[in-house]
PDB file of N, CA and C in Angstrom:
ATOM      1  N   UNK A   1      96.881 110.881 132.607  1.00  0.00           N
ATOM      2  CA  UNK A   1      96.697 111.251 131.215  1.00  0.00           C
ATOM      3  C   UNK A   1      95.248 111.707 131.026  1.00  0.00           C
ATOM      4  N   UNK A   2      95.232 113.161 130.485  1.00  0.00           N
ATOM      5  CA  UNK A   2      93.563 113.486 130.231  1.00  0.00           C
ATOM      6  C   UNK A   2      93.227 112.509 129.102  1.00  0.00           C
ATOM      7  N   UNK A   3      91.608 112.565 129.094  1.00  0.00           N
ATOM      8  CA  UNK A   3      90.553 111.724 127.961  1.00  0.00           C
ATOM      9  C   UNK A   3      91.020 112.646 126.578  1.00  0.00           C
ATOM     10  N   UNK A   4      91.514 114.296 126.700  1.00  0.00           N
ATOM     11  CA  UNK A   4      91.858 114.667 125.522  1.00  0.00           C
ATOM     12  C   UNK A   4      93.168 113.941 124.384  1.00  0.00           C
ATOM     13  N   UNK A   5      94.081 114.085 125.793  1.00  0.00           N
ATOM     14  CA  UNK A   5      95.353 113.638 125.204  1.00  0.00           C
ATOM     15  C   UNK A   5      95.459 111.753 124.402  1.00  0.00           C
ATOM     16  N   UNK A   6      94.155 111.209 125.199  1.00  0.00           N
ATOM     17  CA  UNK A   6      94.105 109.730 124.605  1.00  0.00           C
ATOM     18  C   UNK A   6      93.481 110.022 123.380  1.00  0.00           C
ATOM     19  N   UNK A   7      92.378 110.590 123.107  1.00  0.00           N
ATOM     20  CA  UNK A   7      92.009 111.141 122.266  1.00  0.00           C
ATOM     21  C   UNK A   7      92.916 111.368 121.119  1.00  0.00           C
ATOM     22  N   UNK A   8      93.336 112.518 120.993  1.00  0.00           N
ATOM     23  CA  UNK A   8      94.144 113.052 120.270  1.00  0.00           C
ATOM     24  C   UNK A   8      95.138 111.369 119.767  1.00  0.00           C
ATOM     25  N   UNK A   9      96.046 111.189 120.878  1.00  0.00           N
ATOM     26  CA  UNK A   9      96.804 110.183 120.255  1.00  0.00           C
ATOM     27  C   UNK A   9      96.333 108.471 119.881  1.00  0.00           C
ATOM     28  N   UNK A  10      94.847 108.511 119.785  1.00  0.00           N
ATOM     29  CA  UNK A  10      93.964 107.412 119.378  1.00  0.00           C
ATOM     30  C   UNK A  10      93.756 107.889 117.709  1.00  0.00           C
ATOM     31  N   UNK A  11      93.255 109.298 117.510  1.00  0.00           N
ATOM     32  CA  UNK A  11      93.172 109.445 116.112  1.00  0.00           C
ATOM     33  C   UNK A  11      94.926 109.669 115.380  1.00  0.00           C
ATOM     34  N   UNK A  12      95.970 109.940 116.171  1.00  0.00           N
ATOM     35  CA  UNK A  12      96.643 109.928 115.276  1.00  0.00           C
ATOM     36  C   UNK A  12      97.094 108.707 114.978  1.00  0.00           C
ATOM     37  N   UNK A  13      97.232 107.606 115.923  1.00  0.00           N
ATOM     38  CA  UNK A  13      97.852 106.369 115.554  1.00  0.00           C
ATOM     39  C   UNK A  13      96.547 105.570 114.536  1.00  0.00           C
ATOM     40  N   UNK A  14      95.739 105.845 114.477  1.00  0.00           N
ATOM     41  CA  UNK A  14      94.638 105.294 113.958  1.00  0.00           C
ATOM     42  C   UNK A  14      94.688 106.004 112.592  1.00  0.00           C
ATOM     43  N   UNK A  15      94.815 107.281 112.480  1.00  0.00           N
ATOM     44  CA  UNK A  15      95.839 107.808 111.087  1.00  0.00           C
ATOM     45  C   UNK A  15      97.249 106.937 110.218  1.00  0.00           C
ATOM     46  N   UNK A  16      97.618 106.215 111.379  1.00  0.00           N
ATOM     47  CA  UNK A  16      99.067 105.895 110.882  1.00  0.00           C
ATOM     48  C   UNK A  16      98.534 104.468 110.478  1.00  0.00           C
ATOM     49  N   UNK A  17      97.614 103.780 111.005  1.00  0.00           N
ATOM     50  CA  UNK A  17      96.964 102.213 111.159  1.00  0.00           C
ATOM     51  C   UNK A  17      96.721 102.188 109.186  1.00  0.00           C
ATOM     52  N   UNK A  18      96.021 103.798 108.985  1.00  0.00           N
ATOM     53  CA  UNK A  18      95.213 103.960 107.788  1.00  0.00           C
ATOM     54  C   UNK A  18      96.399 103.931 106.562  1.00  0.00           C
ATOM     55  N   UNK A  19      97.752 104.354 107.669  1.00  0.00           N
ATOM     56  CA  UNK A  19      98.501 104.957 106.700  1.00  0.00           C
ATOM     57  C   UNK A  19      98.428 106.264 105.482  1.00  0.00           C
ATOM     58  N   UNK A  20      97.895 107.295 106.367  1.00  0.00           N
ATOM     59  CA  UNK A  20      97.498 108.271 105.684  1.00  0.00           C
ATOM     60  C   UNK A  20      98.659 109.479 106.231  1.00  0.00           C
ATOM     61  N   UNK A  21      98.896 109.988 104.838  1.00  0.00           N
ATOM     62  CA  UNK A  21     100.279 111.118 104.991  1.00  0.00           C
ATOM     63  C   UNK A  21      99.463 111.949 105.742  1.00  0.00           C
ATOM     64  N   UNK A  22     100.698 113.200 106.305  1.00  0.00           N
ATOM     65  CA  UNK A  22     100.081 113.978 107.034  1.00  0.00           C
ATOM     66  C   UNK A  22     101.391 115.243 106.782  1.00  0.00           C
ATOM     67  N   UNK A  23     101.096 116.120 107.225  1.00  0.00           N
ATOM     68  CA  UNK A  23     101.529 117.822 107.630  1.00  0.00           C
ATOM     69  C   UNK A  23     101.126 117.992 108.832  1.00  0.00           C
ATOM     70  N   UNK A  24     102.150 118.312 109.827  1.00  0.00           N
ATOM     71  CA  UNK A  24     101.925 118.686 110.964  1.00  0.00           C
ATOM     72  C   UNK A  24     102.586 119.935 111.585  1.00  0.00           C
ATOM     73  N   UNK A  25     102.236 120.689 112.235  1.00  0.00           N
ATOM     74  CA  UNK A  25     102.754 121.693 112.665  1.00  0.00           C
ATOM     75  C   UNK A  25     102.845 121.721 113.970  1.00  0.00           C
ATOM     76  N   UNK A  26     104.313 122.088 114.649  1.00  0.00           N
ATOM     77  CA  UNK A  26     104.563 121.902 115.659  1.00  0.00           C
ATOM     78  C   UNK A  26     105.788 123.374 115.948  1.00  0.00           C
ATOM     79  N   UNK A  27     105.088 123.779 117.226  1.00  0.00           N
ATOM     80  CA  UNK A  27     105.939 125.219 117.556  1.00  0.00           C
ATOM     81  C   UNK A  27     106.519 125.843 116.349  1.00  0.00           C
ATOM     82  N   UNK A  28     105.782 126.285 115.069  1.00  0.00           N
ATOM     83  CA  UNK A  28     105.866 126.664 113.550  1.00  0.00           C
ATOM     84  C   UNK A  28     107.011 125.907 112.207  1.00  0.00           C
ATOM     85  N   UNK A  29     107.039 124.857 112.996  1.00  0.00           N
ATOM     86  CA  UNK A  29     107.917 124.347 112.378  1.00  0.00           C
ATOM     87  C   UNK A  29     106.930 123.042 111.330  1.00  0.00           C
ATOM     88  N   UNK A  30     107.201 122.738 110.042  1.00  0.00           N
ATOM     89  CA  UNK A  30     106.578 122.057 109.739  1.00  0.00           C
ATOM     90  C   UNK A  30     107.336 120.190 109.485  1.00  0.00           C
ATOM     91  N   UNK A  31     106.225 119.608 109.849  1.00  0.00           N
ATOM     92  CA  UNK A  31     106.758 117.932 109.630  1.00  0.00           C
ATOM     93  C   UNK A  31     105.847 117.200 108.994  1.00  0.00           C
ATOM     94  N   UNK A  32     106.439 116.334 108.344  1.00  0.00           N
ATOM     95  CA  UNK A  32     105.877 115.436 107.280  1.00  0.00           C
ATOM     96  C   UNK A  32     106.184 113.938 107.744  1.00  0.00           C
ATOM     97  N   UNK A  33     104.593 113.177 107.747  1.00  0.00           N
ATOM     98  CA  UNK A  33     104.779 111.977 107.897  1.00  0.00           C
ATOM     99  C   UNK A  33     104.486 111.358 106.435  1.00  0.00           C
ATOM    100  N   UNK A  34     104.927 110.539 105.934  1.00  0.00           N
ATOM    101  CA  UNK A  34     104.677 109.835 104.804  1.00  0.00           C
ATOM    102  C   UNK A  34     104.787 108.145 105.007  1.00  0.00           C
ATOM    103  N   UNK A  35     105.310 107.290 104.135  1.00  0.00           N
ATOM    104  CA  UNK A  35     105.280 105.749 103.900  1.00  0.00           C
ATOM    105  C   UNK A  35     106.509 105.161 102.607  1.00  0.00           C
ATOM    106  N   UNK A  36     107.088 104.369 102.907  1.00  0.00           N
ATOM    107  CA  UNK A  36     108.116 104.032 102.000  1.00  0.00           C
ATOM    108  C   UNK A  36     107.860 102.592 102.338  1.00  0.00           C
ATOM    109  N   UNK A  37     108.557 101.520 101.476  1.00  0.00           N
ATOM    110  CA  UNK A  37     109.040 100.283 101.470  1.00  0.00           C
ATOM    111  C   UNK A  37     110.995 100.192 101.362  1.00  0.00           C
ATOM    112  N   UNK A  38     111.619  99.515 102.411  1.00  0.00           N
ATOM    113  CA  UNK A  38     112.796  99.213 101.933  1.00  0.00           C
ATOM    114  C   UNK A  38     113.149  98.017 101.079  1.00  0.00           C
ATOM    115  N   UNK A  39     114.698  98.602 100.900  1.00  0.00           N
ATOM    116  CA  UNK A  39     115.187  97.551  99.743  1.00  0.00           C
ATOM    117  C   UNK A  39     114.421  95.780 100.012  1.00  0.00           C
ATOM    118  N   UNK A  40     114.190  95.462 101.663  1.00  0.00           N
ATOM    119  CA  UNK A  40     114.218  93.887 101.545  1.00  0.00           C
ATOM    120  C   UNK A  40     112.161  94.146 101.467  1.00  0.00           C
ATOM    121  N   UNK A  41     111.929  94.960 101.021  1.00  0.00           N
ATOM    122  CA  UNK A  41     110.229  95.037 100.954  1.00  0.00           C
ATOM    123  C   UNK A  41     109.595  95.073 102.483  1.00  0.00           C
ATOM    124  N   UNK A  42     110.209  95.745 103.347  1.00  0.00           N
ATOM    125  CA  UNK A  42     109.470  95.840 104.776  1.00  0.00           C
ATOM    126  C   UNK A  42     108.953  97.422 104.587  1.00  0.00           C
ATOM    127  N   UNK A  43     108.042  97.778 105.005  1.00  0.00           N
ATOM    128  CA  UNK A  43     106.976  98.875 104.923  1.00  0.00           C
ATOM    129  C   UNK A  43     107.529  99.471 106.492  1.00  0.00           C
ATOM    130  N   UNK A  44     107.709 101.146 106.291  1.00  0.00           N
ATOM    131  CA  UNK A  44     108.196 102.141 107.141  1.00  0.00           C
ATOM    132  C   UNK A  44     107.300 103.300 106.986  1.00  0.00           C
ATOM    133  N   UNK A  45     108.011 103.909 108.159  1.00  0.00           N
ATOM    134  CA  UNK A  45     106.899 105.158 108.118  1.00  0.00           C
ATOM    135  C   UNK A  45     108.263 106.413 108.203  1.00  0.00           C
ATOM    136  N   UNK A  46     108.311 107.351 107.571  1.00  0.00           N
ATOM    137  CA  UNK A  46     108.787 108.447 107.346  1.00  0.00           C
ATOM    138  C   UNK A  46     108.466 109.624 107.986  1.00  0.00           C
ATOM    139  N   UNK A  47     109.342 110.668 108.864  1.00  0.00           N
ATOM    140  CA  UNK A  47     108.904 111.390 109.413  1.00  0.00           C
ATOM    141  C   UNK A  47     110.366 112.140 110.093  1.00  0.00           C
ATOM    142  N   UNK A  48     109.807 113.581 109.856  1.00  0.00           N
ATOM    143  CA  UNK A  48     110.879 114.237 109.894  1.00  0.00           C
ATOM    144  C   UNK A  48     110.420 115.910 109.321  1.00  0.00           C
ATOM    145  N   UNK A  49     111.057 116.676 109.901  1.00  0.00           N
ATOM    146  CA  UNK A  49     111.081 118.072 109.531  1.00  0.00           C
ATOM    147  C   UNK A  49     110.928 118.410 108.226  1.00  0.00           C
ATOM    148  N   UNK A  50     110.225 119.113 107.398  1.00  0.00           N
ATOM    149  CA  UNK A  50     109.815 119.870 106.170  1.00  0.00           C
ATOM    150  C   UNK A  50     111.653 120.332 105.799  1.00  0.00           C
ATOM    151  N   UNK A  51     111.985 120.094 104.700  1.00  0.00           N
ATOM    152  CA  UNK A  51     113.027 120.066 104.104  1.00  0.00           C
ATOM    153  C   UNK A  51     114.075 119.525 104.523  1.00  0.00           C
ATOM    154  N   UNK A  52     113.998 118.148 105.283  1.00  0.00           N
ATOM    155  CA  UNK A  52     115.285 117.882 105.936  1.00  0.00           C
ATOM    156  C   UNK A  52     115.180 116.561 105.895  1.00  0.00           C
ATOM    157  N   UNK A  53     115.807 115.587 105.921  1.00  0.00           N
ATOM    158  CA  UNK A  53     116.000 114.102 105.531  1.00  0.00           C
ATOM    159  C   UNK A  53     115.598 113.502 107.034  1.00  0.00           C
ATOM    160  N   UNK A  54     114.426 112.742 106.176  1.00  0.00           N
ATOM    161  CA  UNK A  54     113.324 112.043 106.959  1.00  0.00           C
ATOM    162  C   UNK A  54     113.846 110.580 107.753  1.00  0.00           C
ATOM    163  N   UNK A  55     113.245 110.112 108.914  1.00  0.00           N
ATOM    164  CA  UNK A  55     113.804 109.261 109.511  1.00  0.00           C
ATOM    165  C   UNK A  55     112.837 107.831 109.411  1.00  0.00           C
ATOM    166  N   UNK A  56     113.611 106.943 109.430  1.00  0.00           N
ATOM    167  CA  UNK A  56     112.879 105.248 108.886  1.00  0.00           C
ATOM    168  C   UNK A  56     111.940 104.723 110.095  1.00  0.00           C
ATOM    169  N   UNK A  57     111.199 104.311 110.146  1.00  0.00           N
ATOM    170  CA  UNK A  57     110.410 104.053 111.200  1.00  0.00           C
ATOM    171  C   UNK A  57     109.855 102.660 111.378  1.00  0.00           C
ATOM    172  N   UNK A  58     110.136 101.258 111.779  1.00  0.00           N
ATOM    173  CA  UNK A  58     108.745 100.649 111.250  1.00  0.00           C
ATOM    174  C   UNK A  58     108.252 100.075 111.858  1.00  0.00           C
ATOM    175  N   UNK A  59     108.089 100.797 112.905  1.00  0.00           N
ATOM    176  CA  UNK A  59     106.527 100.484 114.117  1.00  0.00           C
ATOM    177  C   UNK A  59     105.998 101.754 114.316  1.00  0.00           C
ATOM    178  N   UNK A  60     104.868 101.717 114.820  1.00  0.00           N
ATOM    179  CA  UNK A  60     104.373 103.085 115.497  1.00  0.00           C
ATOM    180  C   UNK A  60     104.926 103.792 116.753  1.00  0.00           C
ATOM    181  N   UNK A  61     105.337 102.134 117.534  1.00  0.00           N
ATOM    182  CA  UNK A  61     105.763 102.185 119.099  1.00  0.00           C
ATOM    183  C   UNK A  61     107.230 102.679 118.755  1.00  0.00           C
ATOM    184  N   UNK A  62     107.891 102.516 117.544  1.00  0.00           N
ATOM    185  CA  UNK A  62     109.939 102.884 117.598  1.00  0.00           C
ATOM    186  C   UNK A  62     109.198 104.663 116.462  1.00  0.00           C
ATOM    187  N   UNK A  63     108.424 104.632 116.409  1.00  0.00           N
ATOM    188  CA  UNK A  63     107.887 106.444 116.089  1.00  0.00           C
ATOM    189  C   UNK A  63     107.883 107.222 116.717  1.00  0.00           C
ATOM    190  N   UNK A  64     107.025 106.998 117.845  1.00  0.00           N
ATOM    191  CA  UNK A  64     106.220 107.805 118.900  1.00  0.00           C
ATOM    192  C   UNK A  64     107.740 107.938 120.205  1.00  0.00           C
ATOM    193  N   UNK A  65     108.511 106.680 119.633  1.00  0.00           N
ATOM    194  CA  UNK A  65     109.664 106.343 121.145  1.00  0.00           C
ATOM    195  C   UNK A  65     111.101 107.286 120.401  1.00  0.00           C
ATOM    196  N   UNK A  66     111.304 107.318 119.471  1.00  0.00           N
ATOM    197  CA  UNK A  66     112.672 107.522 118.806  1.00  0.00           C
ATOM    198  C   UNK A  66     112.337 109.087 117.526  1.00  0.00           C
ATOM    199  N   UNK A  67     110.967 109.580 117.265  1.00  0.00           N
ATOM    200  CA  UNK A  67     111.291 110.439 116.349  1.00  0.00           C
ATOM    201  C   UNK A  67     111.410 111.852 117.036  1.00  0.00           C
ATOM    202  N   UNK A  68     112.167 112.269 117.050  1.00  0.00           N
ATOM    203  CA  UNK A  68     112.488 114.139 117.885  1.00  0.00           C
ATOM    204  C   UNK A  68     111.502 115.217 117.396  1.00  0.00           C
ATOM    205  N   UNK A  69     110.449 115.842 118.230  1.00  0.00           N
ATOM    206  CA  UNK A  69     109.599 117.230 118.002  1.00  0.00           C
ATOM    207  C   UNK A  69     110.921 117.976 118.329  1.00  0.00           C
ATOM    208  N   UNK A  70     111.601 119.170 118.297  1.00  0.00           N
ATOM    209  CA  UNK A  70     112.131 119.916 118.585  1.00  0.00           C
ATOM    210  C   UNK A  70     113.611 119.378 119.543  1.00  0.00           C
ATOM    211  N   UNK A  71     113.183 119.160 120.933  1.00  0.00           N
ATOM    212  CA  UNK A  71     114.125 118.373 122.242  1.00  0.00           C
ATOM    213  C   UNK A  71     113.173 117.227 122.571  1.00  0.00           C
ATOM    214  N   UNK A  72     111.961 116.786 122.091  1.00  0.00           N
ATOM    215  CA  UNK A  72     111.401 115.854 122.987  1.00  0.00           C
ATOM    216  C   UNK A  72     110.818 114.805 121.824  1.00  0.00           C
ATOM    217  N   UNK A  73     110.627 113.563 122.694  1.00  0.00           N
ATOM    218  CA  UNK A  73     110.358 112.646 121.887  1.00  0.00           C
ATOM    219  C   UNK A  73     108.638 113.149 121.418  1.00  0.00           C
ATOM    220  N   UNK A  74     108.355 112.354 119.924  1.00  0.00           N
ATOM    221  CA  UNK A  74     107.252 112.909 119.859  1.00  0.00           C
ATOM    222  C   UNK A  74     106.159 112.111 120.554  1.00  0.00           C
ATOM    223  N   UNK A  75     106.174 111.248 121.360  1.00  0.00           N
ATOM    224  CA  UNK A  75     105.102 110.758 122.180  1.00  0.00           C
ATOM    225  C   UNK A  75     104.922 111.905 122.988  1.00  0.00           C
ATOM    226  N   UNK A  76     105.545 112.369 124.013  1.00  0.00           N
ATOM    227  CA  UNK A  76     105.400 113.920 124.527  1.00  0.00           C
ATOM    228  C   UNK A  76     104.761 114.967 123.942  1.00  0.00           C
ATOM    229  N   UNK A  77     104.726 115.110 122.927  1.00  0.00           N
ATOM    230  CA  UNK A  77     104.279 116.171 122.040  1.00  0.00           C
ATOM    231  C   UNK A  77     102.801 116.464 121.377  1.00  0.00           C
ATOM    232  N   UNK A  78     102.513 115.065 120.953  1.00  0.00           N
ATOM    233  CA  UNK A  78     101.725 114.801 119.717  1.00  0.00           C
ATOM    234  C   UNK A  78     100.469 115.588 120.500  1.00  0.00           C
ATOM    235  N   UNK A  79      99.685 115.710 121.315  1.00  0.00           N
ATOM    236  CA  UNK A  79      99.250 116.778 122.110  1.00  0.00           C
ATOM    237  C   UNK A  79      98.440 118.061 121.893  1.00  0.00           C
ATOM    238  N   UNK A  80     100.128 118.327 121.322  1.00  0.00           N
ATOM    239  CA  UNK A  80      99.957 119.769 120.736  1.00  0.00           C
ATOM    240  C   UNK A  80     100.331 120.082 119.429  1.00  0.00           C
ATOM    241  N   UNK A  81     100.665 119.027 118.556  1.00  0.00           N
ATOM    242  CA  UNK A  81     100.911 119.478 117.190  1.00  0.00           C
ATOM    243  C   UNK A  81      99.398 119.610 116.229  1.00  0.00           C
ATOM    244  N   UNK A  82      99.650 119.959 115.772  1.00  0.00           N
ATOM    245  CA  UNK A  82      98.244 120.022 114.323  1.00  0.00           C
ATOM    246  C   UNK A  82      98.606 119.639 113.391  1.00  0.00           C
ATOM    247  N   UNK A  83      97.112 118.903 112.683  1.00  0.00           N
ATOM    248  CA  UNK A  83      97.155 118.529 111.566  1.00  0.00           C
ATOM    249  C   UNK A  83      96.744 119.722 110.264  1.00  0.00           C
ATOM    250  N   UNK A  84      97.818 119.474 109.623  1.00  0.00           N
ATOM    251  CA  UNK A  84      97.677 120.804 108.391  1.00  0.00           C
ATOM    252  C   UNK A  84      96.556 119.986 107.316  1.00  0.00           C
ATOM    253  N   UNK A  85      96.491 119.115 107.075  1.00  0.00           N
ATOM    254  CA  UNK A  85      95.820 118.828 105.785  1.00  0.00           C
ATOM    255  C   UNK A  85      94.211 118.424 106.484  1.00  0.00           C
TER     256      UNK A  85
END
């Protein structure tokens, strides 16, 4: 693993630690991370394609392991996506 790629995925999980929304762009497609609470009050993280019904999350580790960039998990990815905001 390059010092970039730790990099990169040190500030984004350290983004998610902050819980700060995000816009990301990935092969022109846009994704939105956000934050919800469910019905029993457990805190999730939201994330999912720009107009399309977002997926429940509530670890970083079942995020990075289970949310889909395109065909690949986004631990694979995060790399190369950008932050829009």
């Amino acid at each position: 693993m390059s010092y970039n790629r730790l990099m990169q995925e040190t500030v984004f999980r350290k983004n998610i630690e902050l819980r700060k929304e995000m816009e990301l762009l990935y092969r022109g497609n846009r994704y939105k991370l956000g934050y919800g609470i469910d019905n029993d009050g457990k805190s999730y993280i939201t994330f999912g394609e720009e107009f399309l019904p977002a997926g429940h999350f509530y670890t970083y580790g079942q995020l990075v392991n289970e949310a889909i960039l395109g065909i690949s998990p986004l631990r694979e990815s995060i790399e190369v996506i950008e932050l829009l905001q």
